[in-house]
PDB file of N, CA and C in Angstrom:
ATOM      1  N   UNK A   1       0.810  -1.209   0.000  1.00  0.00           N
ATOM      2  CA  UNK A   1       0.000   0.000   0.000  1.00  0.00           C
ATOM      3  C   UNK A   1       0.846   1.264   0.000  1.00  0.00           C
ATOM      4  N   UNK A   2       2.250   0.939   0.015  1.00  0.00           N
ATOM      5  CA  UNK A   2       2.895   2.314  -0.319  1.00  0.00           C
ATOM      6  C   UNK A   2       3.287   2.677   1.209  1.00  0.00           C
ATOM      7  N   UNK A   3       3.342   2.351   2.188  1.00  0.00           N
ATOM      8  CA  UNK A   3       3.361   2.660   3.515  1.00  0.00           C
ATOM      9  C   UNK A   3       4.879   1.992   3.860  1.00  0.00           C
ATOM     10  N   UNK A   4       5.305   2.825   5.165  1.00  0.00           N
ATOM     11  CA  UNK A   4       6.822   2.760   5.400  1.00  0.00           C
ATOM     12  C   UNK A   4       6.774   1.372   6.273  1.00  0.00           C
ATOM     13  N   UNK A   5       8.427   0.619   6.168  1.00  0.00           N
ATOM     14  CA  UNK A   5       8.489  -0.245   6.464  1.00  0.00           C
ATOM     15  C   UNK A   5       9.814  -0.404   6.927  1.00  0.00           C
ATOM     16  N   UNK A   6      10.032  -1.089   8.046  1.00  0.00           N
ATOM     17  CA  UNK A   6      11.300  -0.740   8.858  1.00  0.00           C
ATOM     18  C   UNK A   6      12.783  -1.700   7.751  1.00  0.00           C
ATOM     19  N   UNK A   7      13.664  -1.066   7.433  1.00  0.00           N
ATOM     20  CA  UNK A   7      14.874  -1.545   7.005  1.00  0.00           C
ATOM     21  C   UNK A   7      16.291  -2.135   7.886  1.00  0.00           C
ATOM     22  N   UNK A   8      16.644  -2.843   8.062  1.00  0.00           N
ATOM     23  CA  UNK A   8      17.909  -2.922   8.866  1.00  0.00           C
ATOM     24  C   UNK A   8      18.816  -3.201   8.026  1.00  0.00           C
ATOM     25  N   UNK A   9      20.264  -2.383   7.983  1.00  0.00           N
ATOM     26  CA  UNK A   9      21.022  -2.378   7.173  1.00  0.00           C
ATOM     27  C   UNK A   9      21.297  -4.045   6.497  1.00  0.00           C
ATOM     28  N   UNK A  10      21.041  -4.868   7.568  1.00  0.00           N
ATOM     29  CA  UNK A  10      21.732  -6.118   7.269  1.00  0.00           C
ATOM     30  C   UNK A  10      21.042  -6.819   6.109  1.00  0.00           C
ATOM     31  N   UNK A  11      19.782  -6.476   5.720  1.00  0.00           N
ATOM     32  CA  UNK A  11      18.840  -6.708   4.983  1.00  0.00           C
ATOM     33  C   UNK A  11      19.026  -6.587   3.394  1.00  0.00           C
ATOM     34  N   UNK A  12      19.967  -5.780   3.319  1.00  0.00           N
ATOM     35  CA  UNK A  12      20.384  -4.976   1.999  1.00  0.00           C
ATOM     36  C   UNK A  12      21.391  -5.952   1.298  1.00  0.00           C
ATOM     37  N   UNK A  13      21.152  -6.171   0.076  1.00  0.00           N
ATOM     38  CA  UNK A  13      22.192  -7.305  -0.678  1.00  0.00           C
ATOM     39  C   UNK A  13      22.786  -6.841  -1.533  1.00  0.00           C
ATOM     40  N   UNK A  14      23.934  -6.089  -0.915  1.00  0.00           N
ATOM     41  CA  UNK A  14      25.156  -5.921  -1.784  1.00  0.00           C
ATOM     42  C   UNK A  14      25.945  -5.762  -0.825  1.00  0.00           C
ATOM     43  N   UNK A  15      27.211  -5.900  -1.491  1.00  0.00           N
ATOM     44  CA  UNK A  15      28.817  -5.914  -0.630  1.00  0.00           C
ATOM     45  C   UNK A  15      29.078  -4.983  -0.564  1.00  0.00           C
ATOM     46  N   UNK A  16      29.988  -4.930   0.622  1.00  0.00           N
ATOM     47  CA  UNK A  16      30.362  -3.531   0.638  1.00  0.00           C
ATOM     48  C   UNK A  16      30.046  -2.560   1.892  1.00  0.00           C
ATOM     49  N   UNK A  17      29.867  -0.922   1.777  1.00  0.00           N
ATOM     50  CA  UNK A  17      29.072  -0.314   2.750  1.00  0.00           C
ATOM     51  C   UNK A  17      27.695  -0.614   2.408  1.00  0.00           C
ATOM     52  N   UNK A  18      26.774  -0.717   3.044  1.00  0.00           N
ATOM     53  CA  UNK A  18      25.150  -0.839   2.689  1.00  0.00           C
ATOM     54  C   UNK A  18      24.659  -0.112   3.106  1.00  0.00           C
ATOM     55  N   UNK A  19      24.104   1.169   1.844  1.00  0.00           N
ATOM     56  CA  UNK A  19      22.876   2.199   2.573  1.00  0.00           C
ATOM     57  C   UNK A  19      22.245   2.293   1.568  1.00  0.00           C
ATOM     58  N   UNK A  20      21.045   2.873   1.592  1.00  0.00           N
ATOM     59  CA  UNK A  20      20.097   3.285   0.671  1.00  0.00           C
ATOM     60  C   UNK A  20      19.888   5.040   0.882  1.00  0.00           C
ATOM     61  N   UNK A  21      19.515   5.332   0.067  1.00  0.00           N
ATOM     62  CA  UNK A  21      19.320   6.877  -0.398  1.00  0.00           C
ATOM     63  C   UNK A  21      18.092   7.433  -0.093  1.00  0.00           C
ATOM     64  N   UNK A  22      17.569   8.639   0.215  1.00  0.00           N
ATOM     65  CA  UNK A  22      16.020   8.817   0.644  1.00  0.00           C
ATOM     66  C   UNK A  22      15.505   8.582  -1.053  1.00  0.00           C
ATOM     67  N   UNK A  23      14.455   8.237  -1.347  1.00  0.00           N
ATOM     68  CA  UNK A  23      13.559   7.906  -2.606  1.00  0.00           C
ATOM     69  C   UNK A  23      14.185   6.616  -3.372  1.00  0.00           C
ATOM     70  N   UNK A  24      15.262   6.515  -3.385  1.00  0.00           N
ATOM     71  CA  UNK A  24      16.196   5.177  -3.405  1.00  0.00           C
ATOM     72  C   UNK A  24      15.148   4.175  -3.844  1.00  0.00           C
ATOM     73  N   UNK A  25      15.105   3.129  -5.092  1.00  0.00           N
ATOM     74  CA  UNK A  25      14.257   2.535  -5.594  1.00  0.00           C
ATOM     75  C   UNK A  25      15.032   1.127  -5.414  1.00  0.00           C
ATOM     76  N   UNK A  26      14.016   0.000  -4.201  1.00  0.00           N
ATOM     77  CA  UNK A  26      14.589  -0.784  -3.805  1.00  0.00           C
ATOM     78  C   UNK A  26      13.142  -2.005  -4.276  1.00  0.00           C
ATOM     79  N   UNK A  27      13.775  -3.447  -4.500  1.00  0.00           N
ATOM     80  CA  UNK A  27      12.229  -4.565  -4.443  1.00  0.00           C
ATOM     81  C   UNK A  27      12.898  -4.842  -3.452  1.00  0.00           C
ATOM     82  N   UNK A  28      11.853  -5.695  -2.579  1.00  0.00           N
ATOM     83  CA  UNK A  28      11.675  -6.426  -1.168  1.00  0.00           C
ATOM     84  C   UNK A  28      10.682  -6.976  -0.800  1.00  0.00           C
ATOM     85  N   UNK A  29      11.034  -8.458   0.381  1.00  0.00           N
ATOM     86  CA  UNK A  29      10.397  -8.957   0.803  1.00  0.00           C
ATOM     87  C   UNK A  29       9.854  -8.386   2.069  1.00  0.00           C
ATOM     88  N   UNK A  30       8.373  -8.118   2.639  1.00  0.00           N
ATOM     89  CA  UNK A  30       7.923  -7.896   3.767  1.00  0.00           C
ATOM     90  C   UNK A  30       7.903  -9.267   4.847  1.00  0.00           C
ATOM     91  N   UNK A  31       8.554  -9.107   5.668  1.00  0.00           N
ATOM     92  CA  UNK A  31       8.372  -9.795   6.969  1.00  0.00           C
ATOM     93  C   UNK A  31       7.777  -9.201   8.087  1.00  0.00           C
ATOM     94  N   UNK A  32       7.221 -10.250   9.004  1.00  0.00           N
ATOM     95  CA  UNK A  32       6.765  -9.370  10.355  1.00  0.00           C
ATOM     96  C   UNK A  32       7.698  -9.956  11.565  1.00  0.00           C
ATOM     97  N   UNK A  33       8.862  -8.780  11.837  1.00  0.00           N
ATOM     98  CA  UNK A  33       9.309  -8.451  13.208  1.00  0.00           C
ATOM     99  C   UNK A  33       8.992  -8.715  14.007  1.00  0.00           C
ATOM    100  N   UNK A  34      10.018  -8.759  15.293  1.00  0.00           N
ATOM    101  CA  UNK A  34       9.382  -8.755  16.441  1.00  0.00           C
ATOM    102  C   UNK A  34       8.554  -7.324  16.944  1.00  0.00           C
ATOM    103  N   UNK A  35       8.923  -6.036  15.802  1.00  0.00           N
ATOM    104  CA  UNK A  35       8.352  -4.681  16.550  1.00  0.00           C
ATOM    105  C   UNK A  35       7.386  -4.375  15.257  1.00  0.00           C
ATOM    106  N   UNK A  36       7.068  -5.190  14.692  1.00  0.00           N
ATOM    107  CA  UNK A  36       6.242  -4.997  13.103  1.00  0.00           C
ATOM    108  C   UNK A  36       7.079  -5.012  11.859  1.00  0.00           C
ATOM    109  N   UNK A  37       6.181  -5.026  10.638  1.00  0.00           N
ATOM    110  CA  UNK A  37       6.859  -5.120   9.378  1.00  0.00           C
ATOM    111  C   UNK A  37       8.288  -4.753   9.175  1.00  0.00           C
ATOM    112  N   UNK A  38       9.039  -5.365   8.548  1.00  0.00           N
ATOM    113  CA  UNK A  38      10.121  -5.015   7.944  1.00  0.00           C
ATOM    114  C   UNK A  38      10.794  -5.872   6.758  1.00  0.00           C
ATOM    115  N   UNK A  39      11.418  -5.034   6.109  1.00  0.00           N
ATOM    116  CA  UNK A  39      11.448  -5.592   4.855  1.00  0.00           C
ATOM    117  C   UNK A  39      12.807  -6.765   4.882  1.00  0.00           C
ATOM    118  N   UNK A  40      12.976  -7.824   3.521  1.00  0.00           N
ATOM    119  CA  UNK A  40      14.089  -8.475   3.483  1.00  0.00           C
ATOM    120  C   UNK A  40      14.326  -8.646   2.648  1.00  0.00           C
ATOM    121  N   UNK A  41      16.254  -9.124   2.403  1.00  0.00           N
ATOM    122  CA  UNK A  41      16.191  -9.216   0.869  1.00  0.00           C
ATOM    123  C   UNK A  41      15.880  -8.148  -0.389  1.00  0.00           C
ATOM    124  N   UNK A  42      16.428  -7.057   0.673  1.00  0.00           N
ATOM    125  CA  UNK A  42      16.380  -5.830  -0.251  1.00  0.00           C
ATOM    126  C   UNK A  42      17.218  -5.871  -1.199  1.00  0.00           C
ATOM    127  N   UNK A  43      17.019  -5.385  -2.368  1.00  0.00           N
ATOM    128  CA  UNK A  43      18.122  -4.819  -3.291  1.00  0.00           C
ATOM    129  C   UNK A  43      17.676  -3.394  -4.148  1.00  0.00           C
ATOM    130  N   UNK A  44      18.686  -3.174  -4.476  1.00  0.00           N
ATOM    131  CA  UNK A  44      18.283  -1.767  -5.166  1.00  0.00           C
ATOM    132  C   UNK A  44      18.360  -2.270  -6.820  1.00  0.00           C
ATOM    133  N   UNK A  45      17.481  -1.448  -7.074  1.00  0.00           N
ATOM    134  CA  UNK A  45      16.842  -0.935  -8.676  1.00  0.00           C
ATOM    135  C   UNK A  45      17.860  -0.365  -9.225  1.00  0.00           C
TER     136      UNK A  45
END
């Protein structure tokens, strides 16, 4: 639905430093946390 979803760096699949950019165009899997949604298996676009 377009709604924010918690990231943890470790989540991110590439080598290296791992960050994402604000608007940063990423696909991902939603999981549910122990504190709610968050995504996995991020990668960037």
């Amino acid at each position: 639905d377009g709604g924010d979803v918690f990231v943890h760096f470790t989540a991110i699949k590439e080598e290296g430093f791992k960050s994402l950019g604000e608007g940063q165009e990423v696909e991902f899997d939603v999981v549910e946390g122990t504190r709610g949604l968050q995504a996995a298996n991020v990668v960037k676009l």
